[in-house]
C-alpha atoms as a PDB file:
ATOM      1  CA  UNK A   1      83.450 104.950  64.011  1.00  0.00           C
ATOM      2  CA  UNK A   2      87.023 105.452  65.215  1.00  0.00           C
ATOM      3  CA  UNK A   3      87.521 108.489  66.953  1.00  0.00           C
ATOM      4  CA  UNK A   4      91.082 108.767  68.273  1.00  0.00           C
ATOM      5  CA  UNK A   5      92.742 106.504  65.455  1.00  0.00           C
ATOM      6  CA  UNK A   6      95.251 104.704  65.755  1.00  0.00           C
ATOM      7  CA  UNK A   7      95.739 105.705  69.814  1.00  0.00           C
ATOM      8  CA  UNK A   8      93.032 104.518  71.619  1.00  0.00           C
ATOM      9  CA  UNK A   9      91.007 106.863  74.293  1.00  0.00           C
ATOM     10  CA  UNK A  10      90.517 106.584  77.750  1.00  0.00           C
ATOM     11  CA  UNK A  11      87.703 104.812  77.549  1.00  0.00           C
ATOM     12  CA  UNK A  12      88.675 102.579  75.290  1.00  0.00           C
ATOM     13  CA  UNK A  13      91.973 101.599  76.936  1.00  0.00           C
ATOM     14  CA  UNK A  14      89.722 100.985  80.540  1.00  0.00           C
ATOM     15  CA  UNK A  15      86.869  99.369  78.988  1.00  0.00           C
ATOM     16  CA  UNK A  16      88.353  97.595  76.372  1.00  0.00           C
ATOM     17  CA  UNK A  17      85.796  96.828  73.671  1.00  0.00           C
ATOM     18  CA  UNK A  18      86.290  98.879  70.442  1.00  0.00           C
ATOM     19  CA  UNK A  19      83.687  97.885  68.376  1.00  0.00           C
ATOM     20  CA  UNK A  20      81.061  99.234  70.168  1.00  0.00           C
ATOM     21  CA  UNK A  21      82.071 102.187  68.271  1.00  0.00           C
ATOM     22  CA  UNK A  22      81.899 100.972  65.290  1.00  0.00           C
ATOM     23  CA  UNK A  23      78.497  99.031  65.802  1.00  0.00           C
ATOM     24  CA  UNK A  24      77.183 102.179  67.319  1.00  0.00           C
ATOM     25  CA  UNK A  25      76.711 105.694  65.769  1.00  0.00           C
ATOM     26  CA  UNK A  26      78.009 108.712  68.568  1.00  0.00           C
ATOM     27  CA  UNK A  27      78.172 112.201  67.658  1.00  0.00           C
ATOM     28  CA  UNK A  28      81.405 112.589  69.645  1.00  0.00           C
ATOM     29  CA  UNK A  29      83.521 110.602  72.087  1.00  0.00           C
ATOM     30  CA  UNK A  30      82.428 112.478  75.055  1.00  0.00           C
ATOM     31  CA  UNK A  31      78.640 111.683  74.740  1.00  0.00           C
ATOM     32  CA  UNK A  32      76.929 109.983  77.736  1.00  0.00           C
ATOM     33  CA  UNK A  33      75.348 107.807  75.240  1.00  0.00           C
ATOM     34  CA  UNK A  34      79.048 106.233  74.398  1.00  0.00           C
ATOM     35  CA  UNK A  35      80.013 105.916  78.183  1.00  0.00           C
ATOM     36  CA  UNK A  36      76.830 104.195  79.939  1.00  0.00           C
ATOM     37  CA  UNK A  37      76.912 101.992  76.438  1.00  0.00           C
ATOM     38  CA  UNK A  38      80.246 100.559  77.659  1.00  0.00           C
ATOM     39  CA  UNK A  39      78.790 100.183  80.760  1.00  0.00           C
ATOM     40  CA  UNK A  40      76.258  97.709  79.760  1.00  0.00           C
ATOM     41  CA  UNK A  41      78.717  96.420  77.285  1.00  0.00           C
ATOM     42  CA  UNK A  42      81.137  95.639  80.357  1.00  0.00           C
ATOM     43  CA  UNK A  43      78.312  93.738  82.405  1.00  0.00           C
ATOM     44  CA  UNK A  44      77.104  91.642  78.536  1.00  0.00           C
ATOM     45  CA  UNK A  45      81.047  90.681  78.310  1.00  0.00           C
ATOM     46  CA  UNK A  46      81.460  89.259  82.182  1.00  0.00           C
ATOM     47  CA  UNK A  47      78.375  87.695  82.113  1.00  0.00           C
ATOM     48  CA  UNK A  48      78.772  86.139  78.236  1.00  0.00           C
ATOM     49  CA  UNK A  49      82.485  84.821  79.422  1.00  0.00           C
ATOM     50  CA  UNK A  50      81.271  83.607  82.347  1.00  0.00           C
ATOM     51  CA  UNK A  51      78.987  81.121  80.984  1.00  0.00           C
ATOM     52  CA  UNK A  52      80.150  80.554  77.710  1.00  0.00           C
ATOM     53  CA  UNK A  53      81.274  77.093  76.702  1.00  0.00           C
ATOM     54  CA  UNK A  54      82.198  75.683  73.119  1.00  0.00           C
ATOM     55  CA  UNK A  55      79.530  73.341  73.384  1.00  0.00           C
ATOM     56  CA  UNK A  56      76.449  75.582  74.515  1.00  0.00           C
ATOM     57  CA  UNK A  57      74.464  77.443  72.544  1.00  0.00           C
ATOM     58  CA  UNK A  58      73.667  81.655  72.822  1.00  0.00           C
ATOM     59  CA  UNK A  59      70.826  83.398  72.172  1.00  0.00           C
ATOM     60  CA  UNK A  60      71.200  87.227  71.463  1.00  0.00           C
ATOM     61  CA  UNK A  61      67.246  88.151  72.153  1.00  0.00           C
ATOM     62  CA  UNK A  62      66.563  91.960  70.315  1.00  0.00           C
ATOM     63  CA  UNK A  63      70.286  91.998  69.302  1.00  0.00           C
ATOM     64  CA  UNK A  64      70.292  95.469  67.566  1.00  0.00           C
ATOM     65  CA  UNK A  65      73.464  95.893  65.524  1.00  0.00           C
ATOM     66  CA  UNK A  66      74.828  92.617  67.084  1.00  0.00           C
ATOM     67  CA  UNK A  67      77.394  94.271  69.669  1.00  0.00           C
ATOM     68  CA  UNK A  68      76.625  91.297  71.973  1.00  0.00           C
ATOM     69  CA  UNK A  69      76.740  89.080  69.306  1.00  0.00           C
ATOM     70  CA  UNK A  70      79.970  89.872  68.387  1.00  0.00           C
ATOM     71  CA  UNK A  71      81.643  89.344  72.172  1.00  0.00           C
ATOM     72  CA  UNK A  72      79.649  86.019  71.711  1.00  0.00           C
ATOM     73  CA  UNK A  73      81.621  85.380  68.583  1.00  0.00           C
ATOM     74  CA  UNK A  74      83.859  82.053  68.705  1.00  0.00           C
ATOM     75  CA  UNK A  75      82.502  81.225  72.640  1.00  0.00           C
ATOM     76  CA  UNK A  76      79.469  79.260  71.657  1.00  0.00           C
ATOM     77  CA  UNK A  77      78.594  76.486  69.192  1.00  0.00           C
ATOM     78  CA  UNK A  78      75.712  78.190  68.025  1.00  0.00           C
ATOM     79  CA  UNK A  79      74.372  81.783  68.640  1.00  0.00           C
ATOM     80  CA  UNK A  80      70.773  82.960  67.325  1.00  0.00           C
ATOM     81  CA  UNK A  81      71.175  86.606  66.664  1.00  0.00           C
ATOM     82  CA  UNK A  82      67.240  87.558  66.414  1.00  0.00           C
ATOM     83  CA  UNK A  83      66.224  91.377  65.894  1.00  0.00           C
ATOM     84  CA  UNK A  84      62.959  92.810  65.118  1.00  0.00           C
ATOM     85  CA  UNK A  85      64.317  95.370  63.357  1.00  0.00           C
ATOM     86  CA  UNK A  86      65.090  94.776  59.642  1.00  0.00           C
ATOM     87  CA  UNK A  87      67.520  97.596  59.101  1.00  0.00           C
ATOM     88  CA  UNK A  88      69.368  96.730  62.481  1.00  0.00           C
ATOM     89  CA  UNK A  89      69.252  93.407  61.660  1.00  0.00           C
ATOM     90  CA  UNK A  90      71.667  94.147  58.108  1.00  0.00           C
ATOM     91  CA  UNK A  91      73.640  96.526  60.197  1.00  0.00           C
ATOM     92  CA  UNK A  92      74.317  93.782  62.766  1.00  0.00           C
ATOM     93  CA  UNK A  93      74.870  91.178  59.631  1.00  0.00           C
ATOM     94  CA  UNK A  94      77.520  93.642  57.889  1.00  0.00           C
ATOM     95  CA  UNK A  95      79.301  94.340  61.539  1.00  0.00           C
ATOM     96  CA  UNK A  96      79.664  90.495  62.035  1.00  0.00           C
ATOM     97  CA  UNK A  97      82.347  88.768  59.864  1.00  0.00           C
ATOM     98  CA  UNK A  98      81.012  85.296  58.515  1.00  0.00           C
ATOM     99  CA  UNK A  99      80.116  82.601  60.207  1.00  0.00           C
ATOM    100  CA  UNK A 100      78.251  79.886  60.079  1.00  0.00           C
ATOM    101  CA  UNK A 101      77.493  79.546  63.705  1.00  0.00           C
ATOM    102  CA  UNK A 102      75.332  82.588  63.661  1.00  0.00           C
ATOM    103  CA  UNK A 103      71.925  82.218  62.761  1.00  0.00           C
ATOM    104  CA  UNK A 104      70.633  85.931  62.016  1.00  0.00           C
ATOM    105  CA  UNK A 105      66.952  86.255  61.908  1.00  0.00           C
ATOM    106  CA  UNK A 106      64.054  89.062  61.904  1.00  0.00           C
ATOM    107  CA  UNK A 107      62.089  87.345  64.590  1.00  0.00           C
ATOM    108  CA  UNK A 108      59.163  89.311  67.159  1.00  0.00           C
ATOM    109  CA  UNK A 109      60.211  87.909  70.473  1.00  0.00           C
ATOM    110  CA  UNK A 110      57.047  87.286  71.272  1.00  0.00           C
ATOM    111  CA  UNK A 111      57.088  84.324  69.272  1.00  0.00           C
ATOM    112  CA  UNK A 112      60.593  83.039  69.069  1.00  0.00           C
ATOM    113  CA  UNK A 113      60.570  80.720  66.774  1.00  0.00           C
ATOM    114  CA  UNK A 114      63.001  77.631  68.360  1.00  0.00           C
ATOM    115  CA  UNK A 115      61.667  74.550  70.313  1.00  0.00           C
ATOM    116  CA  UNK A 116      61.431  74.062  74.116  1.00  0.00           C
ATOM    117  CA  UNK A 117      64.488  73.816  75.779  1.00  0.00           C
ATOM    118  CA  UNK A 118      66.787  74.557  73.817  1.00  0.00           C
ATOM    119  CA  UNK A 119      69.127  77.737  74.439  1.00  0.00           C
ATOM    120  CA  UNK A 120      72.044  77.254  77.521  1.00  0.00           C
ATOM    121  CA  UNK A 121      72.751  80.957  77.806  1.00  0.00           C
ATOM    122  CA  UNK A 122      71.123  84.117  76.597  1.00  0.00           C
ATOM    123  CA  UNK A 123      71.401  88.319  76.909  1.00  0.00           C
ATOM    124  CA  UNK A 124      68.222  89.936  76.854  1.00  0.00           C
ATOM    125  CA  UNK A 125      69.490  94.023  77.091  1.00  0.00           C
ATOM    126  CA  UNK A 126      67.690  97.101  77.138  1.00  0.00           C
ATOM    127  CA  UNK A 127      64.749  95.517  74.618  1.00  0.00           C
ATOM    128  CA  UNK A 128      61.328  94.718  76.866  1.00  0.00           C
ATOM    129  CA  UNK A 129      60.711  98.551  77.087  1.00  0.00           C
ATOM    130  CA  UNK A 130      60.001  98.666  73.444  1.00  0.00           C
ATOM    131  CA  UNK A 131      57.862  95.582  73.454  1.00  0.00           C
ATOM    132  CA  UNK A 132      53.838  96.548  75.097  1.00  0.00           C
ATOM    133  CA  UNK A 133      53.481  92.713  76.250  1.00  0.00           C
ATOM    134  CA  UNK A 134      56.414  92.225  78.632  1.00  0.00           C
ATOM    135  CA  UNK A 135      55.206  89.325  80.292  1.00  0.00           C
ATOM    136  CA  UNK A 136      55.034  87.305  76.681  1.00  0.00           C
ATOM    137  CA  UNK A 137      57.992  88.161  75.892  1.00  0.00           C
ATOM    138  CA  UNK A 138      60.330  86.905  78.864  1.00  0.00           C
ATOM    139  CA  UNK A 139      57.618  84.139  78.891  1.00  0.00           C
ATOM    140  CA  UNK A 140      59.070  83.278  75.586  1.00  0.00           C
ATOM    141  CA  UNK A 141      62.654  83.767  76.791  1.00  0.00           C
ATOM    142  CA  UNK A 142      62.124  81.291  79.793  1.00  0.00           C
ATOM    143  CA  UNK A 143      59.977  78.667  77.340  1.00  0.00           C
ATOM    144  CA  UNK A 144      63.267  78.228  74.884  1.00  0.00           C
ATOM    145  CA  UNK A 145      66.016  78.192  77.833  1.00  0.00           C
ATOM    146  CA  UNK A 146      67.162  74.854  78.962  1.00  0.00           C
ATOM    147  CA  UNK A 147      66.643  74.151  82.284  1.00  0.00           C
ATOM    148  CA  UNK A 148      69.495  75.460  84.439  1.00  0.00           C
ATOM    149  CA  UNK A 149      69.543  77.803  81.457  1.00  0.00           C
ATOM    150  CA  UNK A 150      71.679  82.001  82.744  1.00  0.00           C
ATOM    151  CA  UNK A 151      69.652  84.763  81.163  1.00  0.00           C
ATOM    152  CA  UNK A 152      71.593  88.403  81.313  1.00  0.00           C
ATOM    153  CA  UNK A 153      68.220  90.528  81.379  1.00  0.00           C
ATOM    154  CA  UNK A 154      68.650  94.414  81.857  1.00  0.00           C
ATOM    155  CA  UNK A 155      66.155  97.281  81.144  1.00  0.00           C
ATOM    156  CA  UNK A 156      66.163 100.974  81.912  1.00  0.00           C
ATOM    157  CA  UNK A 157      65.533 101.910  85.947  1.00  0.00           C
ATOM    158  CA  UNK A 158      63.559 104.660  86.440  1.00  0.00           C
ATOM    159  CA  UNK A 159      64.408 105.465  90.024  1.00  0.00           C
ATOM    160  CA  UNK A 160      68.183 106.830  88.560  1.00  0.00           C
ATOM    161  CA  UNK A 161      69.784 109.536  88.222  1.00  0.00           C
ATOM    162  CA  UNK A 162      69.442 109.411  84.348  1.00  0.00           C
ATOM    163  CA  UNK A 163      65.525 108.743  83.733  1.00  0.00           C
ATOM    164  CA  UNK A 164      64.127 110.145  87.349  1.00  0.00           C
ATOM    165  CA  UNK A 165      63.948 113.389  86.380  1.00  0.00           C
ATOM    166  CA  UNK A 166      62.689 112.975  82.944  1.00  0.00           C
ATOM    167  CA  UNK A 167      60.336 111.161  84.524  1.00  0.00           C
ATOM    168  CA  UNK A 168      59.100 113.487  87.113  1.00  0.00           C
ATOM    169  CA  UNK A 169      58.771 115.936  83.971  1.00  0.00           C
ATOM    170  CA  UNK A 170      56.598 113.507  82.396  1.00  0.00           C
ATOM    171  CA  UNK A 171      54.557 112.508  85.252  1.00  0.00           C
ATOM    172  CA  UNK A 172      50.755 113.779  83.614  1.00  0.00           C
ATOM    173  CA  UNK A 173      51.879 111.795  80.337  1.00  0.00           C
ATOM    174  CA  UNK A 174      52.975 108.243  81.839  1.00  0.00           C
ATOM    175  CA  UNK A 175      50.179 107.911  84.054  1.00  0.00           C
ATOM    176  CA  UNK A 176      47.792 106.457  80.945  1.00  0.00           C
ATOM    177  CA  UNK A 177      51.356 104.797  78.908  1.00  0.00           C
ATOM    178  CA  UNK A 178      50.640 101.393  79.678  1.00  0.00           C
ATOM    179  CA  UNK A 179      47.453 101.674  78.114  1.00  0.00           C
ATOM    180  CA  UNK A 180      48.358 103.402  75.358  1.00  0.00           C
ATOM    181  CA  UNK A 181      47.978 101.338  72.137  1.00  0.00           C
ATOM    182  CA  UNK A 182      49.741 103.589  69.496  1.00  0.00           C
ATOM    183  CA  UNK A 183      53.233 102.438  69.530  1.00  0.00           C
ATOM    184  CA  UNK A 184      55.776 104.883  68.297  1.00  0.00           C
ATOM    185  CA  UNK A 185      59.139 106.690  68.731  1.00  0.00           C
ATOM    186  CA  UNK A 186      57.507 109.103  71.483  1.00  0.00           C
ATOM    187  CA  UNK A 187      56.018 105.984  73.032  1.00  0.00           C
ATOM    188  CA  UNK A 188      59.097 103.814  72.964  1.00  0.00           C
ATOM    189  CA  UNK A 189      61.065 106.897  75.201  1.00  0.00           C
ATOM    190  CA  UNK A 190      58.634 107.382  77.482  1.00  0.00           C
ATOM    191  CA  UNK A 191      58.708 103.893  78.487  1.00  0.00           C
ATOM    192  CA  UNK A 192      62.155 104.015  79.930  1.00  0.00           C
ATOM    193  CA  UNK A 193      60.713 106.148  82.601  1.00  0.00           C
ATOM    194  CA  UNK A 194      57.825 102.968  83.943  1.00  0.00           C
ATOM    195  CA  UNK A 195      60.156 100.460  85.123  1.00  0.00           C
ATOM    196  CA  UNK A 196      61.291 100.455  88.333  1.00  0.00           C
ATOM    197  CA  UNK A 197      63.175  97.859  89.675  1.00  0.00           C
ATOM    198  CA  UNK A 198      60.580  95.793  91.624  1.00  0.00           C
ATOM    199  CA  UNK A 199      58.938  95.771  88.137  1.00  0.00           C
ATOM    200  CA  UNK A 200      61.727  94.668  86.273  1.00  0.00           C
ATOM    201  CA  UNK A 201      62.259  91.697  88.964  1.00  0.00           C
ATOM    202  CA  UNK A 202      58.258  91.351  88.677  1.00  0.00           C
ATOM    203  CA  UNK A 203      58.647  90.298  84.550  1.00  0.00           C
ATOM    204  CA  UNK A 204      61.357  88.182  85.381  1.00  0.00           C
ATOM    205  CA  UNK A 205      59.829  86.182  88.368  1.00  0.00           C
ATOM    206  CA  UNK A 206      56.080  85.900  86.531  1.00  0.00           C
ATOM    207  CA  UNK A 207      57.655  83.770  83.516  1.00  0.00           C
ATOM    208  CA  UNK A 208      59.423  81.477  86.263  1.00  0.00           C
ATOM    209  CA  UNK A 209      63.086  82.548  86.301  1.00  0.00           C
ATOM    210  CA  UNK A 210      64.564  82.865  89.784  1.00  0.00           C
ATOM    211  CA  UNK A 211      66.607  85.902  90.573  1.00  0.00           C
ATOM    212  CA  UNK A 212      71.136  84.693  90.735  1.00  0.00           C
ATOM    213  CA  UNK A 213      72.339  88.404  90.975  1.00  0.00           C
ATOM    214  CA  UNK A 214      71.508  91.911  90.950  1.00  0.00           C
ATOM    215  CA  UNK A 215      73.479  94.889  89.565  1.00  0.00           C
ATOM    216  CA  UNK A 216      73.127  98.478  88.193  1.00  0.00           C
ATOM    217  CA  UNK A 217      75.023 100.340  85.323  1.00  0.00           C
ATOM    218  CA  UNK A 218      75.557 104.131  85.023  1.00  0.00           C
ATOM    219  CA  UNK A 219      74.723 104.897  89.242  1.00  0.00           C
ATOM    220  CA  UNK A 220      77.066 108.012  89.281  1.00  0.00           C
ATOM    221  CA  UNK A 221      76.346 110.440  87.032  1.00  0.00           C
ATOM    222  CA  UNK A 222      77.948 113.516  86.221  1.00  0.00           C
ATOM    223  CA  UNK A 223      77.616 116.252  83.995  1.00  0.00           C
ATOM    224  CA  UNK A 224      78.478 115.566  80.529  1.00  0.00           C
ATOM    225  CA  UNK A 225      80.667 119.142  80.437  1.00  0.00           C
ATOM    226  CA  UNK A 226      82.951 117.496  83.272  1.00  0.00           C
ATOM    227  CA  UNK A 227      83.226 114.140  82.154  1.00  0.00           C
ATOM    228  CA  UNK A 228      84.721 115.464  78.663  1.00  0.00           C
ATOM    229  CA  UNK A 229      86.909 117.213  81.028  1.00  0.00           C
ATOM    230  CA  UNK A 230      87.955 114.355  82.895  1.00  0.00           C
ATOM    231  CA  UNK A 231      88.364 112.415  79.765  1.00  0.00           C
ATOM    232  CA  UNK A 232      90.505 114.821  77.905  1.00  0.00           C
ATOM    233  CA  UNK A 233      92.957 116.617  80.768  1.00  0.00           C
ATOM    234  CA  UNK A 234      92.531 114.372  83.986  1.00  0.00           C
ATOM    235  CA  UNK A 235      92.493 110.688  82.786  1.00  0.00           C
ATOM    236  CA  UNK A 236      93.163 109.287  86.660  1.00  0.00           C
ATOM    237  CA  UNK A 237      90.545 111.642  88.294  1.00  0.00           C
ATOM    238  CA  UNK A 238      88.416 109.496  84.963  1.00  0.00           C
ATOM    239  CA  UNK A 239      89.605 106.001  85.884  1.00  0.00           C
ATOM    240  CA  UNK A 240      88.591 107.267  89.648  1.00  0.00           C
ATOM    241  CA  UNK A 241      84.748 108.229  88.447  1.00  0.00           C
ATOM    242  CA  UNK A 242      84.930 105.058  86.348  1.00  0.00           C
ATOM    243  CA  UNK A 243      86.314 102.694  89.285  1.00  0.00           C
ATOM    244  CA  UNK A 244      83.424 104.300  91.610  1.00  0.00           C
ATOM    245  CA  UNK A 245      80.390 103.621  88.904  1.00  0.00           C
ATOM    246  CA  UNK A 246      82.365 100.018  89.085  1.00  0.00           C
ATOM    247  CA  UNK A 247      82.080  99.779  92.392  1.00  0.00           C
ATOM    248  CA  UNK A 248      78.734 100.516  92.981  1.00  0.00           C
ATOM    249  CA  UNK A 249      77.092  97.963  90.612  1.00  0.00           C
ATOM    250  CA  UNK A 250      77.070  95.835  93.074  1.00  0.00           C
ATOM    251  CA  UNK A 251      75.836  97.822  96.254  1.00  0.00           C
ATOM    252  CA  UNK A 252      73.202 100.162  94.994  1.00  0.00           C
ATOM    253  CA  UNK A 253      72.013  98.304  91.752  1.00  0.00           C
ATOM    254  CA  UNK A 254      68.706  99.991  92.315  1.00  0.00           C
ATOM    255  CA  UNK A 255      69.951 103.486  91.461  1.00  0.00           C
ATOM    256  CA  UNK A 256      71.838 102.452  88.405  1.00  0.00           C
ATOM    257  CA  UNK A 257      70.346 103.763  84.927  1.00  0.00           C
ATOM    258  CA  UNK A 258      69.988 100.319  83.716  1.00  0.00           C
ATOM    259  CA  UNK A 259      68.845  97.499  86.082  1.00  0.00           C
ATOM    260  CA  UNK A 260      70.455  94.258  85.545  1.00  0.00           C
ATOM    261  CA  UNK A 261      69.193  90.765  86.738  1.00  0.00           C
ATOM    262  CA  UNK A 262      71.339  87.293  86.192  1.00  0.00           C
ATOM    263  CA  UNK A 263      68.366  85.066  85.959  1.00  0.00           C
ATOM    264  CA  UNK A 264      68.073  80.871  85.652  1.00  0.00           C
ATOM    265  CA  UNK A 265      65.642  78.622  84.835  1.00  0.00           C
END
């Protein structure tokens, strides 16, 4: 989806990845959905271009419509784009042009099905909270990773500004969540409000990985009224509110809506 065709926005022209767009279906270009999306987006591109090599090989683990995928694209020798997901899984085949260095494949990442040892760099985004056994999963993550292996693993934080209150509203509900068995849409969303992050660190350091960096996404949040504002009549006083969220990745990770942790093996 294009939405300011053929000039780009000011999002687009500060974070500058325009397919996530088109991978991703927004009501309008002013949702908060579209702006903490490029977010993440910006944190999956460093990190991906940071350890890519033409020789290594990329694992995309609960890849959705294949947005990380696709900044993967031409970087690695081989990238295993695995989604649980059937109909994501076609979406992310039809937004990827051909090629045969992407291996796409319905696959439960519980039970990833490569050998020991094998992966040099991998993005595991926003995907445990809609798994109920965590601990297998990265387990799984840190079993195919070669030793000395980066992992980009991110979930939702909810000590933010985004999922704190929604969790405070839900307080009587998520007390029994974790051992709730019925998994559904109701029980996927009220699992972004369990993880804090000494939890999500907790997953990561039980399978083995050691902790490389920490850094938030989304830690200053406005209202969505005045960031449609910003966007359409004040694009500095944007790239300011933009620069600041930047900015504070890397000091106050812990309040960001999405809690991200550069992991190795």
């Amino acid at each position: 989806m294009t939405f300011l065709h053929p000039q780009k926005d000011i999002l687009d022209r500060l974070i500058d990845i325009p397919h996530m767009d088109a991978f991703l279906d927004y009501t309008d270009p002013f949702t908060v959905n579209r702006f903490y999306h490029r977010l993440k987006a910006k944190n999956c591109k460093d990190f991906i271009e940071k350890y890519s090599s033409a020789d290594k090989s990329f694992l995309d683990a609960g890849a959705g419509r294949g947005p990380y995928t696709k900044i993967a694209q031409g970087k690695f020798k081989k990238i295993y784009c695995f989604e649980y997901d059937r109909q994501e899984l076609e979406k992310a085949k039809k937004n990827l042009s051909p090629d045969e260095r992407i291996i796409f494949e319905q696959v439960d990442i519980t039970d990833i099905p490569l050998l020991d040892d094998c992966i040099d760099t991998a993005v595991c985004s926003e995907v445990l909270e809609h798994i109920p056994d965590n601990d297998k999963a990265m387990s799984e993550i840190y079993r195919v990773m070669k030793p000395g292996g980066m992992v980009l693993f991110s979930m939702p934080n909810n000590k933010s500004l985004l999922y704190g209150p929604s969790r405070f509203k839900n307080r009587k509900i998520l007390v029994d969540l974790d051992q709730c068995t019925e998994k559904n849409a109701r029980w996927e969303q009220l699992r972004h409000y369990t993880f804090s992050p000494k939890k999500i660190e907790g997953i990561a350091t039980k399978a083995g990985f050691k902790i490389i960096k920490r850094q938030g996404a989304h830690i200053f949040r406005i209202p969505s009224c005045f960031r449609k504002v910003l966007m359409k009549d004040f694009p500095q006083l944007f790239k300011l509110y933009l620069n600041i969220n930047i900015a504070l990745e890397k000091y106050l990770p812990t309040f960001g809506s999405f809690y991200f942790l550069t992991l190795q093996k």
